[in-house]
PDB file of N, CA and C in Angstrom:
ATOM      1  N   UNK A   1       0.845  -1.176   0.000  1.00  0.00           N
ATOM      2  CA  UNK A   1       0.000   0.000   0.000  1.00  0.00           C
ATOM      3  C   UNK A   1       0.887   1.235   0.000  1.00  0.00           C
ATOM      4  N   UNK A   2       0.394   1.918  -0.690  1.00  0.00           N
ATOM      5  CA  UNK A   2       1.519   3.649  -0.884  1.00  0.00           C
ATOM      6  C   UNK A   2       0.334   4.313  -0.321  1.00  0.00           C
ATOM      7  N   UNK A   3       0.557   5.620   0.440  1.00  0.00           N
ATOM      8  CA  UNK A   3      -0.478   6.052   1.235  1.00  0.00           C
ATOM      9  C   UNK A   3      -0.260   7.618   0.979  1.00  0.00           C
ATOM     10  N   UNK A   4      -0.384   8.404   0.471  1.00  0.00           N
ATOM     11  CA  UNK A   4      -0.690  10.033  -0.245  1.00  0.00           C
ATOM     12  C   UNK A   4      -1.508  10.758   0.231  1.00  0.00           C
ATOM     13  N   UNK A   5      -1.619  12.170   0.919  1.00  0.00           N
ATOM     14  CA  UNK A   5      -2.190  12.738   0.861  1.00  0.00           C
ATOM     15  C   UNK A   5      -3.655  12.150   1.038  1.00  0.00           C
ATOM     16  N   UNK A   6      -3.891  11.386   1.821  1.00  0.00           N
ATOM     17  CA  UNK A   6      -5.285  10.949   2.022  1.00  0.00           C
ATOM     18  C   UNK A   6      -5.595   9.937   1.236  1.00  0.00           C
ATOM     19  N   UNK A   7      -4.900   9.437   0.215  1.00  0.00           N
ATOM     20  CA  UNK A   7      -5.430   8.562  -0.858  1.00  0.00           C
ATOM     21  C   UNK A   7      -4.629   7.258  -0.553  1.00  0.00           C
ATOM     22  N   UNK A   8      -5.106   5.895  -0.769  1.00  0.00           N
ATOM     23  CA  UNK A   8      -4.002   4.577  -0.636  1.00  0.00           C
ATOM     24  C   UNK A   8      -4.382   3.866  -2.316  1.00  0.00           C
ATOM     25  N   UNK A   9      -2.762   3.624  -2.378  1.00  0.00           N
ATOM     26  CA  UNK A   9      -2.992   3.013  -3.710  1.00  0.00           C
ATOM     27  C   UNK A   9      -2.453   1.186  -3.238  1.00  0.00           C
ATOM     28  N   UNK A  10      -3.062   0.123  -3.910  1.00  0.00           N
ATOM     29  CA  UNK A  10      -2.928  -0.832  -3.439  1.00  0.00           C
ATOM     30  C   UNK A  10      -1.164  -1.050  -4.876  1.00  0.00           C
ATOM     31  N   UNK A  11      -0.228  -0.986  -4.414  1.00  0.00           N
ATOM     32  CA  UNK A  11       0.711  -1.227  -5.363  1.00  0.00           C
ATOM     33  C   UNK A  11       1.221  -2.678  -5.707  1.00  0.00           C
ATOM     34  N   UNK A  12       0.474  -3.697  -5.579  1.00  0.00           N
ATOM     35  CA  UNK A  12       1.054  -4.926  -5.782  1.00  0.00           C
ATOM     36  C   UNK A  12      -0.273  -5.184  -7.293  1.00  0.00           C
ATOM     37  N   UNK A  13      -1.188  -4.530  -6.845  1.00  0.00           N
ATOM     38  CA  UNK A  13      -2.169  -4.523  -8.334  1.00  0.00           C
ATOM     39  C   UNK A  13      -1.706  -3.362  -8.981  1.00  0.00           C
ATOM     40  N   UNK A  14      -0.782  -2.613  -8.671  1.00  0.00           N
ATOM     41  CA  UNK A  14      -0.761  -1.497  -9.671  1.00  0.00           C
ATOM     42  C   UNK A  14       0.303  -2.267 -10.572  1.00  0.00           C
ATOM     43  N   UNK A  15       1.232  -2.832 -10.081  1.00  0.00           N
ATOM     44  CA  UNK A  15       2.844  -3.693 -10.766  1.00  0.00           C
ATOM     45  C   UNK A  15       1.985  -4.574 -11.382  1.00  0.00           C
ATOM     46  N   UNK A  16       0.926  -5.271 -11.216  1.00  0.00           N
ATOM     47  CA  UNK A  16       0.177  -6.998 -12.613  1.00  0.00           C
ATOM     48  C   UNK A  16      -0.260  -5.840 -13.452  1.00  0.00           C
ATOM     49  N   UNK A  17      -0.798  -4.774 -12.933  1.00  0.00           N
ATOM     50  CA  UNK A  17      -1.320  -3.916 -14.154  1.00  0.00           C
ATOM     51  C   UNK A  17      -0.610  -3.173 -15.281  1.00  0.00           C
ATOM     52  N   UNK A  18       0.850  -2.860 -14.821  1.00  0.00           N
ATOM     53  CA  UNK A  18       1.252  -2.448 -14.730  1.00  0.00           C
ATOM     54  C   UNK A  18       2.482  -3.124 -16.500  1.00  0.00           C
ATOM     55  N   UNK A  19       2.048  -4.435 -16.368  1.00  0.00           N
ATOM     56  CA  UNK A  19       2.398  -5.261 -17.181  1.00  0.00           C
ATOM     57  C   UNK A  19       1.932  -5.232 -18.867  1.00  0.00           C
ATOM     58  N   UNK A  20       1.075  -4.533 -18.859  1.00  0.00           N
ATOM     59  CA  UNK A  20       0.329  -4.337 -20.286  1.00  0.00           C
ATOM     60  C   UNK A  20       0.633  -2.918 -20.400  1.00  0.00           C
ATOM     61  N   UNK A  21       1.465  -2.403 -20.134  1.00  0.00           N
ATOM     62  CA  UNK A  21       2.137  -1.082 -20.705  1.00  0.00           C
ATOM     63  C   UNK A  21       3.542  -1.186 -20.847  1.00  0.00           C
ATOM     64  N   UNK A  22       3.581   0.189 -21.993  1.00  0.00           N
ATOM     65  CA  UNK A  22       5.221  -0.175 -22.217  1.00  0.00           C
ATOM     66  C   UNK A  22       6.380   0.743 -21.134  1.00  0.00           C
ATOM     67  N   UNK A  23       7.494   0.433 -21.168  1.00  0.00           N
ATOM     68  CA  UNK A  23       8.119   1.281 -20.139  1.00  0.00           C
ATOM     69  C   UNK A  23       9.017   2.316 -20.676  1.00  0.00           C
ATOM     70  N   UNK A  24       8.793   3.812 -20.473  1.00  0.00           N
ATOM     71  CA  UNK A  24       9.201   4.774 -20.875  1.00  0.00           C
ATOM     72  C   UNK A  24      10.103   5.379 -19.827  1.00  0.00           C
ATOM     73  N   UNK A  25      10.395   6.621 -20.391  1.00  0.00           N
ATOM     74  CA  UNK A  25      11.981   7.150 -19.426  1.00  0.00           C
ATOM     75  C   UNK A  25      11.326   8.887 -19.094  1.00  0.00           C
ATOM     76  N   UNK A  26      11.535   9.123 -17.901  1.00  0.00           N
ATOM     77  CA  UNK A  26      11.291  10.555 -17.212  1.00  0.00           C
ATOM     78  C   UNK A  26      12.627  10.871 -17.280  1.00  0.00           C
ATOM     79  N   UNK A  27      12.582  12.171 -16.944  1.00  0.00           N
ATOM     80  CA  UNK A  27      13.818  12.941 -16.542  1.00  0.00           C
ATOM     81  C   UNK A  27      13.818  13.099 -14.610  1.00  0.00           C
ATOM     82  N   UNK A  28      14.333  12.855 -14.214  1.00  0.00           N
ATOM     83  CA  UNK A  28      14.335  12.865 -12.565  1.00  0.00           C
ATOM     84  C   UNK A  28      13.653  14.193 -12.546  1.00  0.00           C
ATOM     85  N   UNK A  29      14.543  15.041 -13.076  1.00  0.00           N
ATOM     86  CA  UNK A  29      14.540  16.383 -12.516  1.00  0.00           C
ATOM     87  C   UNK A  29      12.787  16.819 -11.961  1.00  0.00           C
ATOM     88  N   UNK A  30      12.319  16.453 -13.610  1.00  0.00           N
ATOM     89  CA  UNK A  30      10.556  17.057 -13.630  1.00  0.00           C
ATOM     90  C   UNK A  30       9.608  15.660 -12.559  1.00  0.00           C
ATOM     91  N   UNK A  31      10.198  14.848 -12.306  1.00  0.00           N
ATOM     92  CA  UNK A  31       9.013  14.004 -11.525  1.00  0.00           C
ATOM     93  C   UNK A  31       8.447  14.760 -10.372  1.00  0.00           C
ATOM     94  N   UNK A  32       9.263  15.450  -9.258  1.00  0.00           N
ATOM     95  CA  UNK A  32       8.532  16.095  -8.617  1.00  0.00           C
ATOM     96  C   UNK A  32       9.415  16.464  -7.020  1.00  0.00           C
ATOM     97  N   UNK A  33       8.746  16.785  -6.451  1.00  0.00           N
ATOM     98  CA  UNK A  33       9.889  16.722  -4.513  1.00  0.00           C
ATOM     99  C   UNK A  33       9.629  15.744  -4.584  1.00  0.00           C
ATOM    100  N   UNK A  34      10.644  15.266  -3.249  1.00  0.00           N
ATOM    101  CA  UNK A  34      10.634  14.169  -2.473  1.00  0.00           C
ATOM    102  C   UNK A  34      10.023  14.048  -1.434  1.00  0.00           C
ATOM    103  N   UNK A  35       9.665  12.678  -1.013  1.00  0.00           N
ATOM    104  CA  UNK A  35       8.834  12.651   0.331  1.00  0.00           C
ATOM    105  C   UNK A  35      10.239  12.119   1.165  1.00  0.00           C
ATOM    106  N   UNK A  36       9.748  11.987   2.438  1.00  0.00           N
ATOM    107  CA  UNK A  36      11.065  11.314   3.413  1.00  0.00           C
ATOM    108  C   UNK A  36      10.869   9.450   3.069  1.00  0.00           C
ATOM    109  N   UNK A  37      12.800   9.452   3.277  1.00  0.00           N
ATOM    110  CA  UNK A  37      12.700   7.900   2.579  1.00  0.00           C
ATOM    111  C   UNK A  37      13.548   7.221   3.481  1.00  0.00           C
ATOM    112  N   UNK A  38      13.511   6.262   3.699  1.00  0.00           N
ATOM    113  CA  UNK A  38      14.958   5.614   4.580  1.00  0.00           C
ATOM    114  C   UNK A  38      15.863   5.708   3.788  1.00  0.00           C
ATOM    115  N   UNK A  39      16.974   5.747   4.266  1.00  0.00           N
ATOM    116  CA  UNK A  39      18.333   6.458   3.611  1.00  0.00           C
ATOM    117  C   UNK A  39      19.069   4.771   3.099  1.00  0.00           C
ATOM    118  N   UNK A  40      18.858   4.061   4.199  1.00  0.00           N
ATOM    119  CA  UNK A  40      19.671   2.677   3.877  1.00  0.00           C
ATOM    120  C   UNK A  40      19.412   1.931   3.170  1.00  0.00           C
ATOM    121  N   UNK A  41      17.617   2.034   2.806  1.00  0.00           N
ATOM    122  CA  UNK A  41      16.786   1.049   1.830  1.00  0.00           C
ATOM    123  C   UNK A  41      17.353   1.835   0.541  1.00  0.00           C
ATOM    124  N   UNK A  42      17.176   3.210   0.400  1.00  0.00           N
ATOM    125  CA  UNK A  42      17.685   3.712  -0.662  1.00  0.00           C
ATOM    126  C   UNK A  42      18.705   3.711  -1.375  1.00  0.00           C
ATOM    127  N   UNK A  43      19.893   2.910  -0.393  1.00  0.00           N
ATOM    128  CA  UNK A  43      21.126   2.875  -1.084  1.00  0.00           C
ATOM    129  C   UNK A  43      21.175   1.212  -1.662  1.00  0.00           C
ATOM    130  N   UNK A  44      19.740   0.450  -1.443  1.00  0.00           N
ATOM    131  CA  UNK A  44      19.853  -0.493  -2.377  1.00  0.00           C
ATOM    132  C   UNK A  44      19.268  -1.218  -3.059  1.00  0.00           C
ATOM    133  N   UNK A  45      18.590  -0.120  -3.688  1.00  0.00           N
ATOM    134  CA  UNK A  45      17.292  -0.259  -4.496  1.00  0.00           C
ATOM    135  C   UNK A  45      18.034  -0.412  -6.504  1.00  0.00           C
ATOM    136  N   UNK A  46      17.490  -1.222  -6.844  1.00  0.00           N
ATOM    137  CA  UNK A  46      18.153  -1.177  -7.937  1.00  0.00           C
ATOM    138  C   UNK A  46      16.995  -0.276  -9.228  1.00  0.00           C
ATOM    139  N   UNK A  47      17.998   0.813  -9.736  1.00  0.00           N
ATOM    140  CA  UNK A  47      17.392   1.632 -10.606  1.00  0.00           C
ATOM    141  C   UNK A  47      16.962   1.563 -12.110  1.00  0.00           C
ATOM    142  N   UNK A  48      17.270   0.240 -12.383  1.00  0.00           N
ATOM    143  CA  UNK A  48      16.703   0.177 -13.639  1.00  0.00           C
ATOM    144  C   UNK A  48      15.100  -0.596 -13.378  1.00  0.00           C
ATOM    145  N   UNK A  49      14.706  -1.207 -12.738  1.00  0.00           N
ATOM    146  CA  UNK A  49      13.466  -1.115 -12.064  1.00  0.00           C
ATOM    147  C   UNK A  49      12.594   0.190 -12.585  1.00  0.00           C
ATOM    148  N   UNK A  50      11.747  -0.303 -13.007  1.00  0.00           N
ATOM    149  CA  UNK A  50      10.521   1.193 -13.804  1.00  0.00           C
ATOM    150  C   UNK A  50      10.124   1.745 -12.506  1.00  0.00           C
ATOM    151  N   UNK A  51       9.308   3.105 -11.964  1.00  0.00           N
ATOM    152  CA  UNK A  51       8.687   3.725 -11.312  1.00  0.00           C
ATOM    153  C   UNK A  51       7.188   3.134 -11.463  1.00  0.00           C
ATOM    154  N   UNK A  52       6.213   3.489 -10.817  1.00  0.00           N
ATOM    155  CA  UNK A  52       4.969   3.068 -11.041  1.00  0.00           C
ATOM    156  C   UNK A  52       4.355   4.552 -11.033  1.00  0.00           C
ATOM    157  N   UNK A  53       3.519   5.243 -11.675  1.00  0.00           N
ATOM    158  CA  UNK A  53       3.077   6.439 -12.071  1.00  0.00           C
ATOM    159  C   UNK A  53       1.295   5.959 -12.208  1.00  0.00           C
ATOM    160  N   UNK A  54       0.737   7.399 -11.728  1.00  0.00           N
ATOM    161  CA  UNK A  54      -0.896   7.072 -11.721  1.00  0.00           C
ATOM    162  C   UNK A  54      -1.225   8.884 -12.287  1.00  0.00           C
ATOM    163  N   UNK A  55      -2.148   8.413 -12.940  1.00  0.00           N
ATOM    164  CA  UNK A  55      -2.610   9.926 -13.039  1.00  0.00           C
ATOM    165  C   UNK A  55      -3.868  10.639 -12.515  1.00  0.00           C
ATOM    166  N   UNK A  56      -4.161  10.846 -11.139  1.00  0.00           N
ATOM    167  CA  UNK A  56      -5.351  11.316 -10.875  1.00  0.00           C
ATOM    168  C   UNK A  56      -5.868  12.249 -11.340  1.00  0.00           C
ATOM    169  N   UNK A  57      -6.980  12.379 -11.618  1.00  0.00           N
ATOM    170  CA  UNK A  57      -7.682  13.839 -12.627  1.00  0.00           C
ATOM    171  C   UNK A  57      -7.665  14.818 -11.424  1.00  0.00           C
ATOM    172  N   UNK A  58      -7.773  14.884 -10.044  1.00  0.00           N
ATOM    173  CA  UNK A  58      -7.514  15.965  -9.544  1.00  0.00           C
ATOM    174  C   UNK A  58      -6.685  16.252  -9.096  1.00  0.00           C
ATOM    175  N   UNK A  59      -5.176  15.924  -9.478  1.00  0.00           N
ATOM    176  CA  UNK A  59      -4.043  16.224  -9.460  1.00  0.00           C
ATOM    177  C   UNK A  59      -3.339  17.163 -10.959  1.00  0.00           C
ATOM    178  N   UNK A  60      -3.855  16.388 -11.921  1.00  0.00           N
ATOM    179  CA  UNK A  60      -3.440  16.896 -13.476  1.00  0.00           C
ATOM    180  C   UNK A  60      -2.268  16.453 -13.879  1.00  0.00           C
ATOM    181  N   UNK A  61      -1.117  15.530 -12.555  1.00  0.00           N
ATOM    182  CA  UNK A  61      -0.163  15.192 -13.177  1.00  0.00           C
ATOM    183  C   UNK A  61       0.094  13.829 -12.505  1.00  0.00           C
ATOM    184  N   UNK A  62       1.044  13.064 -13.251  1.00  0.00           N
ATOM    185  CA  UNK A  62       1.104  11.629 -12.450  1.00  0.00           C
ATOM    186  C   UNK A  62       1.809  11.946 -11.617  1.00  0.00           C
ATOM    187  N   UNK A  63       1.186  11.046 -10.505  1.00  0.00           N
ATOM    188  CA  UNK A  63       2.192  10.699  -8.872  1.00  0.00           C
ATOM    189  C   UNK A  63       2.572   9.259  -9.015  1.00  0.00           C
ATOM    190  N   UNK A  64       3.803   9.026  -8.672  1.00  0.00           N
ATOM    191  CA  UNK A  64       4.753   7.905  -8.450  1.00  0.00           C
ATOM    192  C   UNK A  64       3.633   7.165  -7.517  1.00  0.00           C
ATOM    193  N   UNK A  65       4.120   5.916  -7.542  1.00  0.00           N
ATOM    194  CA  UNK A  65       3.305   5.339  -6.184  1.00  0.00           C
ATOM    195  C   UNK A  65       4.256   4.385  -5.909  1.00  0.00           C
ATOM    196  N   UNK A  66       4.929   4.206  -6.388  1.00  0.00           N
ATOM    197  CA  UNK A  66       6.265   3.235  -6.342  1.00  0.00           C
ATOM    198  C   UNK A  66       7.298   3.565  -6.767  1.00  0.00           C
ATOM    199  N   UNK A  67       8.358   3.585  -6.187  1.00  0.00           N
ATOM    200  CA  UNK A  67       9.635   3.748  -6.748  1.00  0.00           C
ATOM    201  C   UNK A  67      10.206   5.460  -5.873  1.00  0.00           C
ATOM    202  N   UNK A  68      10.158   5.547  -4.859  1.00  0.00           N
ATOM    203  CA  UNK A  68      10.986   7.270  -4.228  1.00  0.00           C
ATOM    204  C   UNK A  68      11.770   6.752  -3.914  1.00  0.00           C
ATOM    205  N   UNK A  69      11.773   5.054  -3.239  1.00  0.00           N
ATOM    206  CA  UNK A  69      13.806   5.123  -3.075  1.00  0.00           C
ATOM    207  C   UNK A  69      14.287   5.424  -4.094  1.00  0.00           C
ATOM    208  N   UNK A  70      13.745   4.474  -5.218  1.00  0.00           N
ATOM    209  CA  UNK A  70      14.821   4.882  -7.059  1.00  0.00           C
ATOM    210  C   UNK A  70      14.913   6.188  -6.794  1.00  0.00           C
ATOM    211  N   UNK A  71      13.685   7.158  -7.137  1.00  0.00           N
ATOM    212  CA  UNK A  71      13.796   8.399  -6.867  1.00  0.00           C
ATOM    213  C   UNK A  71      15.139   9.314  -6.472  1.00  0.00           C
ATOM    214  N   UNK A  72      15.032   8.637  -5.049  1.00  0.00           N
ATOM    215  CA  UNK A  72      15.953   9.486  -4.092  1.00  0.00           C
ATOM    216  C   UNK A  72      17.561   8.918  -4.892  1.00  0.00           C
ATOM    217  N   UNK A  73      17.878   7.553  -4.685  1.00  0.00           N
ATOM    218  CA  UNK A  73      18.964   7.283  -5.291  1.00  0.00           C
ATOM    219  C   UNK A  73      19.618   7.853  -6.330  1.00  0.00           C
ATOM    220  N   UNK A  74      18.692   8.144  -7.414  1.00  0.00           N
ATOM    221  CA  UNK A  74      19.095   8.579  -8.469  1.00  0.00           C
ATOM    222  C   UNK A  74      19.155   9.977  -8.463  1.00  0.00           C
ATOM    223  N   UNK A  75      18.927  10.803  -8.021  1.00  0.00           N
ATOM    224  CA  UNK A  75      19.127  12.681  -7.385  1.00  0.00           C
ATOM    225  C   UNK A  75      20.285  12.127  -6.409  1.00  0.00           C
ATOM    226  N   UNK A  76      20.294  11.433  -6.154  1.00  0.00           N
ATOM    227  CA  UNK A  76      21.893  11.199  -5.187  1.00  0.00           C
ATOM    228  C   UNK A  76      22.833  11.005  -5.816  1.00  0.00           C
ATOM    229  N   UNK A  77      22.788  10.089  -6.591  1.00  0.00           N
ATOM    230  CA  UNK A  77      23.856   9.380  -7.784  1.00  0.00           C
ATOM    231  C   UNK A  77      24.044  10.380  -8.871  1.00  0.00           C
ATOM    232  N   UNK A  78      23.237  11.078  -8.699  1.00  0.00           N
ATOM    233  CA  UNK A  78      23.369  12.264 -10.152  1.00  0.00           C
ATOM    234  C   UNK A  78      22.896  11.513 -11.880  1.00  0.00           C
ATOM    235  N   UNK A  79      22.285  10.359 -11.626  1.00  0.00           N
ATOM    236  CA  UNK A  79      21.415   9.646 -12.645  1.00  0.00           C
ATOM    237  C   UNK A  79      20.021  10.919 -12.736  1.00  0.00           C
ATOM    238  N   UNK A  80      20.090  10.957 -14.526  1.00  0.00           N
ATOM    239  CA  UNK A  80      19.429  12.323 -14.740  1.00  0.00           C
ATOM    240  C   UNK A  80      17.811  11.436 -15.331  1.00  0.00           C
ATOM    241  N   UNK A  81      17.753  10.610 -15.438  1.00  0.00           N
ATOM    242  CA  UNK A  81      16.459   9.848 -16.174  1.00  0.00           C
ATOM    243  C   UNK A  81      16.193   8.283 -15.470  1.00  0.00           C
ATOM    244  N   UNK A  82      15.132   7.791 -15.457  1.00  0.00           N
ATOM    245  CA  UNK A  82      14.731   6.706 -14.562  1.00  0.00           C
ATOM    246  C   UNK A  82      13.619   5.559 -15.633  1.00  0.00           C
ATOM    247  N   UNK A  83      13.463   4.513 -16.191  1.00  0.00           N
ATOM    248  CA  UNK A  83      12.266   4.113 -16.448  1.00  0.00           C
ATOM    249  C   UNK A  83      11.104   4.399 -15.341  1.00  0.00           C
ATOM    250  N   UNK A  84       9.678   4.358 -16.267  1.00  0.00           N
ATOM    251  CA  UNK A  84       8.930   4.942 -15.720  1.00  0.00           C
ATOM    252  C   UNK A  84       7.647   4.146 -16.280  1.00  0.00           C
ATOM    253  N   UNK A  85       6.507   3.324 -15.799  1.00  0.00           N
ATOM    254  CA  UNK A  85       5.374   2.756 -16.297  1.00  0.00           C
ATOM    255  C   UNK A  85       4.098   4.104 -15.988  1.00  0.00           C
ATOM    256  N   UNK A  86       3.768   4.568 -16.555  1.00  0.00           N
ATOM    257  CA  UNK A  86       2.340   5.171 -16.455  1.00  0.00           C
ATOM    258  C   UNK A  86       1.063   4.576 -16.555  1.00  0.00           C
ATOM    259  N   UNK A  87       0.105   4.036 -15.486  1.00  0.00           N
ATOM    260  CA  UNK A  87      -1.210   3.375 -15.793  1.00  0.00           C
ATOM    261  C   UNK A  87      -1.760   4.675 -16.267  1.00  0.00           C
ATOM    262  N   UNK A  88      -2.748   3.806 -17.165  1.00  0.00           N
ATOM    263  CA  UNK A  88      -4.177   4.993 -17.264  1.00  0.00           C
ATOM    264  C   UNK A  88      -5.262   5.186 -16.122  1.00  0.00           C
ATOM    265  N   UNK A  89      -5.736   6.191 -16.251  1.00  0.00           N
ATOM    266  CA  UNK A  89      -7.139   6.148 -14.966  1.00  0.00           C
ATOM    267  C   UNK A  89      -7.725   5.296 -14.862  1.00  0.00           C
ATOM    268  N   UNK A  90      -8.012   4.597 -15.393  1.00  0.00           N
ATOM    269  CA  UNK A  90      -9.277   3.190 -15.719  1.00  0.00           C
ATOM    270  C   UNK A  90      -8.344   2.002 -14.269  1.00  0.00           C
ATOM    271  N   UNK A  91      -6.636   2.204 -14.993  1.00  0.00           N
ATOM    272  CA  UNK A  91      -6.374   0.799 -13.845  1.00  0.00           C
ATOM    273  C   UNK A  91      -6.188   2.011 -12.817  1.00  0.00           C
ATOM    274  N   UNK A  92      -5.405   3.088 -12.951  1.00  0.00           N
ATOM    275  CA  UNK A  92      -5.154   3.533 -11.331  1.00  0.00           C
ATOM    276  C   UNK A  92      -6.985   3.670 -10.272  1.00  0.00           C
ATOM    277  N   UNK A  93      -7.568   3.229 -10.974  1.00  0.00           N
ATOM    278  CA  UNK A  93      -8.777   3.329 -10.121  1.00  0.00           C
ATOM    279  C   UNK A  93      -9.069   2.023  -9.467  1.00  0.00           C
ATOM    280  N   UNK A  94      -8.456   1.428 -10.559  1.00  0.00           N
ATOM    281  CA  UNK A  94      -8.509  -0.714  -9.869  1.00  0.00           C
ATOM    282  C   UNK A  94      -7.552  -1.007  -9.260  1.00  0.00           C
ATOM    283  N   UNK A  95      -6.862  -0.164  -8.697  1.00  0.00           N
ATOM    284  CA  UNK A  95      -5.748  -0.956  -7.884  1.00  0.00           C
ATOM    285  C   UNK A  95      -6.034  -0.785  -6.285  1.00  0.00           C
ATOM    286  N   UNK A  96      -6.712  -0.468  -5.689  1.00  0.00           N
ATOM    287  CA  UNK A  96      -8.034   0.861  -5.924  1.00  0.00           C
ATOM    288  C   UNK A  96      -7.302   1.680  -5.108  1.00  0.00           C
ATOM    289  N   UNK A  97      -7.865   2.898  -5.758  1.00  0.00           N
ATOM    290  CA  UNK A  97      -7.102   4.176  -5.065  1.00  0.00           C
ATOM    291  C   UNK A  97      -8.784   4.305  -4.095  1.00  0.00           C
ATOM    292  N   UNK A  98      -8.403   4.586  -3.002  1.00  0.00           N
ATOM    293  CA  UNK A  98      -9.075   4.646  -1.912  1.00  0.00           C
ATOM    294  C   UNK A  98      -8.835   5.807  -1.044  1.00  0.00           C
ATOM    295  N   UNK A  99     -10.114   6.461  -0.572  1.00  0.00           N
ATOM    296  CA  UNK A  99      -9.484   7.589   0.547  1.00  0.00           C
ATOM    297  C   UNK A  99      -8.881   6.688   1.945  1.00  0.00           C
ATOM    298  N   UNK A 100      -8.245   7.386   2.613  1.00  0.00           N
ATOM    299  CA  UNK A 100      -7.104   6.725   3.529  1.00  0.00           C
ATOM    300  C   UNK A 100      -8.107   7.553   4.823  1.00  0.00           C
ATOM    301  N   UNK A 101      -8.908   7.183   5.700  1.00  0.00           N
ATOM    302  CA  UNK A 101      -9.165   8.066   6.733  1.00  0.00           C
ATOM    303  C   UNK A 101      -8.095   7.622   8.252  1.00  0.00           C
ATOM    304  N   UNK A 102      -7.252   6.937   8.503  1.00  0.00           N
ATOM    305  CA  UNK A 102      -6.456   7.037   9.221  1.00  0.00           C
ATOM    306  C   UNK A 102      -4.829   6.519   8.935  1.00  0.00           C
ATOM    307  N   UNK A 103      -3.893   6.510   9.837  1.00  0.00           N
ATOM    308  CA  UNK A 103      -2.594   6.576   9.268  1.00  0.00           C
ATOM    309  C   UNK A 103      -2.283   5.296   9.477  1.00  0.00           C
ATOM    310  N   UNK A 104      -1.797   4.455   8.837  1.00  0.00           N
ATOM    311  CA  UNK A 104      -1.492   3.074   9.392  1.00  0.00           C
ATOM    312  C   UNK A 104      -0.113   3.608  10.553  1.00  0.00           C
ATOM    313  N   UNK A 105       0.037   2.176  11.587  1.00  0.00           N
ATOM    314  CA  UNK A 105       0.951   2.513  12.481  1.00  0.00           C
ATOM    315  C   UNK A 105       2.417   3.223  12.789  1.00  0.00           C
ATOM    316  N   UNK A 106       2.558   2.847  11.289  1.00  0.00           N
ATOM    317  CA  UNK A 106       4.341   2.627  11.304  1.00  0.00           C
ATOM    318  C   UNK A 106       4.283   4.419  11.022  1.00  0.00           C
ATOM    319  N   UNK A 107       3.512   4.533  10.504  1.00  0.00           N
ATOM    320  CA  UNK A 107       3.650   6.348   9.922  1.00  0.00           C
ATOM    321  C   UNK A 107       3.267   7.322  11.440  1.00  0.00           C
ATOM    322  N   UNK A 108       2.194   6.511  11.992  1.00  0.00           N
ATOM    323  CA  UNK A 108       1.969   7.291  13.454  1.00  0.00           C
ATOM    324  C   UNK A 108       2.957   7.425  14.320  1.00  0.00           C
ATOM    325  N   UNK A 109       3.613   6.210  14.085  1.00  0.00           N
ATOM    326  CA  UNK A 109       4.847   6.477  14.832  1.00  0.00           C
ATOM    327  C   UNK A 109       6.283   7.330  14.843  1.00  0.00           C
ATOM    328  N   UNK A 110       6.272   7.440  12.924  1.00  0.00           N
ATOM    329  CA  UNK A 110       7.552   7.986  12.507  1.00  0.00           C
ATOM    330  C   UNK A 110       7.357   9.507  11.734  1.00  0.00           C
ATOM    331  N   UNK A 111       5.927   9.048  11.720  1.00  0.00           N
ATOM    332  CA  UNK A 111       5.513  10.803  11.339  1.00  0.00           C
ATOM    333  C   UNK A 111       5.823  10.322   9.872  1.00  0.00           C
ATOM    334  N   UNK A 112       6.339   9.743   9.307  1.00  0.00           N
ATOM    335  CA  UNK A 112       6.297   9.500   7.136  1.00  0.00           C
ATOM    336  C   UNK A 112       5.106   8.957   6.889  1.00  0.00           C
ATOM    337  N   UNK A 113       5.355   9.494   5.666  1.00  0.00           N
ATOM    338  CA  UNK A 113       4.049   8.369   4.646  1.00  0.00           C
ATOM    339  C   UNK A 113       4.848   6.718   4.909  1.00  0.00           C
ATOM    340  N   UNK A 114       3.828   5.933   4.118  1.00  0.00           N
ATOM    341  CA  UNK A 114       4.114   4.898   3.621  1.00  0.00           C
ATOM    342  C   UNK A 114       4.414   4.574   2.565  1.00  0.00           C
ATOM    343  N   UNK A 115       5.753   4.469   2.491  1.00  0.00           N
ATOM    344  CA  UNK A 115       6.593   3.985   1.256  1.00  0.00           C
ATOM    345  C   UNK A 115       6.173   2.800   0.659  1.00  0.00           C
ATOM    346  N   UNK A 116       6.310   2.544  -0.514  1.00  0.00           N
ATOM    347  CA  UNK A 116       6.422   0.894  -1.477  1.00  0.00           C
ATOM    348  C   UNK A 116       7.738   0.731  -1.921  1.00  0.00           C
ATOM    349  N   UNK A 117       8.419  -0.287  -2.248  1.00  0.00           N
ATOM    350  CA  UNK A 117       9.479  -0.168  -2.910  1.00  0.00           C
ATOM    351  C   UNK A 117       9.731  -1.482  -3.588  1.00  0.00           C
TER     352      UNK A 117
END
């Protein structure tokens, strides 16, 4: 589960879905800030691994839902581009993006979102 701004995306159906698209390349720079990440998971995340990208219509732009260690690694490493899968709305709605009305534990405790990786 990746957990946003109120929204949970289930990311183990977003990756089977995730399979009937092709995998394209972002530029780090434009994906977006960072959220807080563990620093140690991040140093061993392997980056050719695609991102998982959703596009909510009331956002206007895709949000990652997988992949901010790559993220972070690669703004660390000075790697300027990342593969990148984009669902369409149809699956980011089946994976199901859900409102989130409380924080699961691990975030109550550490004050972060909930990472996927």
């Amino acid at each position: 589960m990746f957990v946003l701004l109120g929204w949970a995306w289930d990311v183990a159906l977003a990756a089977r879905a995730a399979t009937r698209y092709p995998v394209t390349h972002a530029r780090v720079s434009e994906i977006g800030a960072l959220i807080r990440v563990d620093q140690d998971h991040a140093e061993t995340v392997d980056l050719s691994h695609p991102l998982l990208a959703v596009p909510p219509s009331e956002v206007g732009t895709p949000i990652v839902i997988d992949g901010w260690h790559r993220l972070h690694k690669a703004r660390q490493t000075g790697v300027t581009e990342l593969p990148v899968v984009f669902l369409n709305a149809d699956d980011e709605r089946a994976c199901p993006r859900v409102r989130w009305r409380g924080r699961p534990r691990a975030a109550q405790r550490s004050g972060d979102m909930v990472l996927s990786e």
